[in-house]
PDB file of N, CA and C in Angstrom:
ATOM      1  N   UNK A   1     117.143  95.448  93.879  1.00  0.00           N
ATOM      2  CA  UNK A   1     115.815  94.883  93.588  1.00  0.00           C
ATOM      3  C   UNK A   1     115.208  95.631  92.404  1.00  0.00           C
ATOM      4  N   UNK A   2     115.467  94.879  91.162  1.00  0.00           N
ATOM      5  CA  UNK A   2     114.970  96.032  90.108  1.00  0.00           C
ATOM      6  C   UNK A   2     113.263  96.046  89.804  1.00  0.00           C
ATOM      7  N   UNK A   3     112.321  95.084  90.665  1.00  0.00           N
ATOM      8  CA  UNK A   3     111.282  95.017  90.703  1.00  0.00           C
ATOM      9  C   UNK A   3     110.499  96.082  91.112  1.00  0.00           C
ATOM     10  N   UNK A   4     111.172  96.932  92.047  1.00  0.00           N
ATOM     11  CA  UNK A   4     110.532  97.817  93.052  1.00  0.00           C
ATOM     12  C   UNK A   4     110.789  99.234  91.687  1.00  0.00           C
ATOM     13  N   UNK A   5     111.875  99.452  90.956  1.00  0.00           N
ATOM     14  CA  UNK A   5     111.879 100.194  90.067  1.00  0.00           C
ATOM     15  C   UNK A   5     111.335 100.048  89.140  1.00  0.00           C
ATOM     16  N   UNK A   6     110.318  98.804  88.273  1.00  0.00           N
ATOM     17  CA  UNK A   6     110.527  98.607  87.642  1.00  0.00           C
ATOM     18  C   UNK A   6     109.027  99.323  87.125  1.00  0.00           C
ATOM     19  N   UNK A   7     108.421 100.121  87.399  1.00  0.00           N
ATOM     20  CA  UNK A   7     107.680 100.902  86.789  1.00  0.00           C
ATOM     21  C   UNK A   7     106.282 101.037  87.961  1.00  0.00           C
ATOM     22  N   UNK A   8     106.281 101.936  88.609  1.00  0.00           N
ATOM     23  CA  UNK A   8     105.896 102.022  89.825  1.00  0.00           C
ATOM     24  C   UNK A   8     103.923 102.210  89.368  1.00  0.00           C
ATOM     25  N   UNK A   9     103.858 103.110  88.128  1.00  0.00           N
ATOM     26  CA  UNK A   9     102.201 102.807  87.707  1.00  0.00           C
ATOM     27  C   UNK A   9     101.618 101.536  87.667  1.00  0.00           C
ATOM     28  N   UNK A  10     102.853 100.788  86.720  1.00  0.00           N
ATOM     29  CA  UNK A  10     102.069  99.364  86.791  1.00  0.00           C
ATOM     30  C   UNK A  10     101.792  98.786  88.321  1.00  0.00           C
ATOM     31  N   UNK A  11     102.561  98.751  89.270  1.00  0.00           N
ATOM     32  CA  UNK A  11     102.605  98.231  90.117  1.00  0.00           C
ATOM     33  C   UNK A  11     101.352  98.490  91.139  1.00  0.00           C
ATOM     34  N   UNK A  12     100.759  99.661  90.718  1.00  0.00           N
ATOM     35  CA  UNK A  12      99.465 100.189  91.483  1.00  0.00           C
ATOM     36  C   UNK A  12      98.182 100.198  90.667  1.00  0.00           C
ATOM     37  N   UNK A  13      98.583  99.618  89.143  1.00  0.00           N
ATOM     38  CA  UNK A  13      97.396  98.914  88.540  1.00  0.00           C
ATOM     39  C   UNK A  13      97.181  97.737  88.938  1.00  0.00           C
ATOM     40  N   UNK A  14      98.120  96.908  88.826  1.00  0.00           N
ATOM     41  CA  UNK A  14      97.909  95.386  89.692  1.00  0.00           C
ATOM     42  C   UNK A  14      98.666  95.024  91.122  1.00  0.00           C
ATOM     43  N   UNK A  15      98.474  96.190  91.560  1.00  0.00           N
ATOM     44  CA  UNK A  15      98.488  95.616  93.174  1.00  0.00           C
ATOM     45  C   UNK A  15      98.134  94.119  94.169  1.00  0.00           C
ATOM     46  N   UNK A  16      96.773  94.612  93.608  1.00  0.00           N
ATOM     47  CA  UNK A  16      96.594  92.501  94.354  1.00  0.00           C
ATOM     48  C   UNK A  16      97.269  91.550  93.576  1.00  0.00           C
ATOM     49  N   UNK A  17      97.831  91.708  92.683  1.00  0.00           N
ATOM     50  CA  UNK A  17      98.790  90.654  91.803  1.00  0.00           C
ATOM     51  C   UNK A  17      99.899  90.721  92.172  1.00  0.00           C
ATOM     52  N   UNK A  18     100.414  92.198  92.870  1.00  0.00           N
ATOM     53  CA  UNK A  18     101.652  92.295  93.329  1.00  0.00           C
ATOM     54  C   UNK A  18     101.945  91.730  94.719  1.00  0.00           C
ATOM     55  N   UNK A  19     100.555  91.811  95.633  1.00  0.00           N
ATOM     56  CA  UNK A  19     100.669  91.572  96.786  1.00  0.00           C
ATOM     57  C   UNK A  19     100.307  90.045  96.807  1.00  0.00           C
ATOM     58  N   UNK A  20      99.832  89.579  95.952  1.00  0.00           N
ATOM     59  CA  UNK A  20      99.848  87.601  95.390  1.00  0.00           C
ATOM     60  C   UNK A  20     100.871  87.217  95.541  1.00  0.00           C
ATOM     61  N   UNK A  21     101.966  88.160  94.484  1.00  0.00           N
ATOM     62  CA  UNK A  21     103.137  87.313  94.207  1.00  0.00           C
ATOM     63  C   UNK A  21     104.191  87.735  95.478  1.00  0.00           C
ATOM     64  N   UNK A  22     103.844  88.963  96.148  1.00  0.00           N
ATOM     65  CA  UNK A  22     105.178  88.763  97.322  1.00  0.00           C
ATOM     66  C   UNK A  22     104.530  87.956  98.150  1.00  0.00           C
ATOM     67  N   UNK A  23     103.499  87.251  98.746  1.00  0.00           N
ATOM     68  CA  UNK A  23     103.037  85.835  99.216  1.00  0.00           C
ATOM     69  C   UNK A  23     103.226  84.935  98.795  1.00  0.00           C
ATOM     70  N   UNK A  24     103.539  84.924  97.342  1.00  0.00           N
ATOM     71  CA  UNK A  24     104.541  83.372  97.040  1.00  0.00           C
ATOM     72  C   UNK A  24     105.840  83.702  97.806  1.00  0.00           C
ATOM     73  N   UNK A  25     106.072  84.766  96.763  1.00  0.00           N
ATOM     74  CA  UNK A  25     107.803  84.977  97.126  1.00  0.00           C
ATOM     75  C   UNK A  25     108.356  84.968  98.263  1.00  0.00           C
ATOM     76  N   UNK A  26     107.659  86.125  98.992  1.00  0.00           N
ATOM     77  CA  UNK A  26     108.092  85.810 100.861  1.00  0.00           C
ATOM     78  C   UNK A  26     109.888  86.598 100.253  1.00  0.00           C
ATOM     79  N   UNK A  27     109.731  87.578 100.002  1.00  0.00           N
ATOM     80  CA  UNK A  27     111.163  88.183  99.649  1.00  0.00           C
ATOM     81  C   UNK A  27     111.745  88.823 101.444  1.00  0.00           C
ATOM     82  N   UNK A  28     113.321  88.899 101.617  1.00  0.00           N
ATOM     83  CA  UNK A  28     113.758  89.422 102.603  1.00  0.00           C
ATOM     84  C   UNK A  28     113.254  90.675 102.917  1.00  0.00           C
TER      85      UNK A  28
END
């Protein structure tokens, strides 16, 4: 899953965008 690596600051600047899109996604 190269998403989860894929730069962990950004991912906690847009958090509610992150947590948007794994509610589309619905990943395993």
């Amino acid at each position: 899953m190269r998403l989860a690596t894929w730069n962990v600051n950004s991912v906690k600047a847009r958090l509610p965008r992150l947590l948007e899109w794994l509610t589309e996604t619905k990943p395993d």
